[in-house]
C-alpha atoms as a PDB file:
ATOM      1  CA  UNK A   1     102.552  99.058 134.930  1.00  0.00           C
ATOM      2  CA  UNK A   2     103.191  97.961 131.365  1.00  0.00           C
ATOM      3  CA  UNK A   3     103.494  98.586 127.749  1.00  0.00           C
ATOM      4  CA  UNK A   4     101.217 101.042 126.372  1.00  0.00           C
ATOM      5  CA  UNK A   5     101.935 100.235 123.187  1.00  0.00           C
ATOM      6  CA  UNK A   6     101.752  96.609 121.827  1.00  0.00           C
ATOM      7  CA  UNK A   7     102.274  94.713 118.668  1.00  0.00           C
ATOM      8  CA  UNK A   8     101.606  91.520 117.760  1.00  0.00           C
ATOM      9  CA  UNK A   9     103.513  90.062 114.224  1.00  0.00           C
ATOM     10  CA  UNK A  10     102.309  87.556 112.108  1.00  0.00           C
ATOM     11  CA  UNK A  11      98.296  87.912 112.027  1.00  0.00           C
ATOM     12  CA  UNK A  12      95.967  86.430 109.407  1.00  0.00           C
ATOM     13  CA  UNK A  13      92.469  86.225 110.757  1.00  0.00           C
ATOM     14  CA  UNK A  14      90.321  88.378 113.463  1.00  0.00           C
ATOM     15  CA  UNK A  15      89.725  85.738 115.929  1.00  0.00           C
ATOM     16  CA  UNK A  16      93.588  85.774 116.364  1.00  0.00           C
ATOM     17  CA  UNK A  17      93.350  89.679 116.515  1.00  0.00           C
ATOM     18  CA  UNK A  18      90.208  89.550 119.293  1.00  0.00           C
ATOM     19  CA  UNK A  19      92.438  86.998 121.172  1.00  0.00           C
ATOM     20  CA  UNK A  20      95.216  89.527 121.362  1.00  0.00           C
ATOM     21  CA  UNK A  21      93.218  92.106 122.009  1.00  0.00           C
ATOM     22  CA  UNK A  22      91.635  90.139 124.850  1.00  0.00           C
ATOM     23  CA  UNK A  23      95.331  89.740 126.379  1.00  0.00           C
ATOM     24  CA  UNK A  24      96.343  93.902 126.009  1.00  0.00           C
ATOM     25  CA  UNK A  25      93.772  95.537 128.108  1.00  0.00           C
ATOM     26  CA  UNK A  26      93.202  95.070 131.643  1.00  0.00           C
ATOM     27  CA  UNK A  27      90.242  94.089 133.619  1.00  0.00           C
ATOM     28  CA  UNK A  28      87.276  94.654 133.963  1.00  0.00           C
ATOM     29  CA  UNK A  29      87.031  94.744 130.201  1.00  0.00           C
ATOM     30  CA  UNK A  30      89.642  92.383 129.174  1.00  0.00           C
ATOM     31  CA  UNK A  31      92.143  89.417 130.197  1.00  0.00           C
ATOM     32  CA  UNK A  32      95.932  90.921 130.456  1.00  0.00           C
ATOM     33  CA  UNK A  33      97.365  90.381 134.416  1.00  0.00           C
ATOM     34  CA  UNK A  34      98.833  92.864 137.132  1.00  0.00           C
ATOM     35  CA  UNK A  35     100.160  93.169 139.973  1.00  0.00           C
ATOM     36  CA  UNK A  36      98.913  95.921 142.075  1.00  0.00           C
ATOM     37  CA  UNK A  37      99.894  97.156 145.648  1.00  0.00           C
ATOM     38  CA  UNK A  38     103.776  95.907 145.054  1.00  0.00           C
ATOM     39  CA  UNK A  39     106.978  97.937 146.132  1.00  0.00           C
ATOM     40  CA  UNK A  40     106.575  99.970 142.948  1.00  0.00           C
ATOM     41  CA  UNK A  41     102.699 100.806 143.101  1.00  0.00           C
ATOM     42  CA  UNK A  42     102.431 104.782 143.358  1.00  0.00           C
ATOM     43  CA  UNK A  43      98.241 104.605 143.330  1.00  0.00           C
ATOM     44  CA  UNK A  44      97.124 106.538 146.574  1.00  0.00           C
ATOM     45  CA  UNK A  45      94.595 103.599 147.296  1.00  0.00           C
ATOM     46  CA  UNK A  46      92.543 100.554 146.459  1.00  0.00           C
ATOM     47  CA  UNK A  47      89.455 102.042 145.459  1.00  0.00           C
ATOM     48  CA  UNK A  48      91.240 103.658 142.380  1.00  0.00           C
ATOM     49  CA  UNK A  49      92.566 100.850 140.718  1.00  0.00           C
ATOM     50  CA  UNK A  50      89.622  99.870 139.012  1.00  0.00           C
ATOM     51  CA  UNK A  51      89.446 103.400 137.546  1.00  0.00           C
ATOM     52  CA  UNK A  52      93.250 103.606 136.638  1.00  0.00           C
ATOM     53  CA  UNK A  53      92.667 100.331 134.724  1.00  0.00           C
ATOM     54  CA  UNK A  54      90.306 101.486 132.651  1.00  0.00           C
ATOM     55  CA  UNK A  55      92.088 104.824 132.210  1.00  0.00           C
ATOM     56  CA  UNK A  56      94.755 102.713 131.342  1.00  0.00           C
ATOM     57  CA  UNK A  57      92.881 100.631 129.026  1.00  0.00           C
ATOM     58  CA  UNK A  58      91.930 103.754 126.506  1.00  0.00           C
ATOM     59  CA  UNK A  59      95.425 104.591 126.440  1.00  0.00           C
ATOM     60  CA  UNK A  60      96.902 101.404 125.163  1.00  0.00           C
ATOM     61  CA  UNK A  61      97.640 101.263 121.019  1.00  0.00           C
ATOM     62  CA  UNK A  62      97.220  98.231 119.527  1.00  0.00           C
ATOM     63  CA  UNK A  63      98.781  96.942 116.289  1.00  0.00           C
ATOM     64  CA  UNK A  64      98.098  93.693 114.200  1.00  0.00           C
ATOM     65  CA  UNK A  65     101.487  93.332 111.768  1.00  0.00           C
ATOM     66  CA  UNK A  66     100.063  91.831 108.911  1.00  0.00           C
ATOM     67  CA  UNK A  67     102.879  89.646 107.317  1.00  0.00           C
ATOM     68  CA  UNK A  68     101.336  87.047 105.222  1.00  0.00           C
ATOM     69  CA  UNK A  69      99.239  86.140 101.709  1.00  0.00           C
ATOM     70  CA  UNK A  70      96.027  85.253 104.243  1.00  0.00           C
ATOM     71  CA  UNK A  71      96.692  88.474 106.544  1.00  0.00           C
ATOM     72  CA  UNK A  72      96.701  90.506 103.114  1.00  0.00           C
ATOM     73  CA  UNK A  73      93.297  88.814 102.687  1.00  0.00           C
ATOM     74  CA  UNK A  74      92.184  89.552 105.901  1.00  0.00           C
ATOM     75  CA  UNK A  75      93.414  93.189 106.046  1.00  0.00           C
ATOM     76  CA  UNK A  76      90.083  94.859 106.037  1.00  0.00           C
ATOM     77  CA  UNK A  77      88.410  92.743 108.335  1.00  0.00           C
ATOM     78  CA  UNK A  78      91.153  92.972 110.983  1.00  0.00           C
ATOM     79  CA  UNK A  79      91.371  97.011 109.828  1.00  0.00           C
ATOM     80  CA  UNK A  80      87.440  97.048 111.149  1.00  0.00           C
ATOM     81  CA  UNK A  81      87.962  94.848 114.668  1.00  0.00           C
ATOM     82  CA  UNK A  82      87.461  97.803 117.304  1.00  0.00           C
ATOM     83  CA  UNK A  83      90.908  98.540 119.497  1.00  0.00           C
ATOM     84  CA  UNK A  84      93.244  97.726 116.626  1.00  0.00           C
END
């Protein structure tokens, strides 16, 4: 349903690494979309979504590519933000 693994370059500060983090995991805990019960959609039935989406969810790796002088600064604190 998605990439398991996600990246995002270029961040300096943890409220841009809680926003991304907000947009890799699926609800109920987080923000990212999908589309269930479409042509590809192998789950048996309805009631199991919510718990394949938070299987899902613990399975997803998250990385914050630190690329700048203020990321460097920020390292530790972004290094400490659960889910990255």
């Amino acid at each position: 349903m998605g990439a398991r693994s996600i990246m995002s370059p270029m961040v300096e500060t943890v409220d841009e690494v809680q926003q991304y983090l907000a947009r890799a995991r699926y609800a109920p805990s987080r923000s990212r979309a999908v589309a269930l019960r479409v042509s590809h959609d192998t789950l048996p039935a309805a009631r199991r979504y919510r718990i394949w989406l938070t299987e899902t969810n613990a399975e997803i790796v998250y990385f914050a590519k630190i690329e700048t002088a203020l990321g460097a600064e920020n390292v530790d604190a972004i290094a400490d933000v659960p889910g990255v």
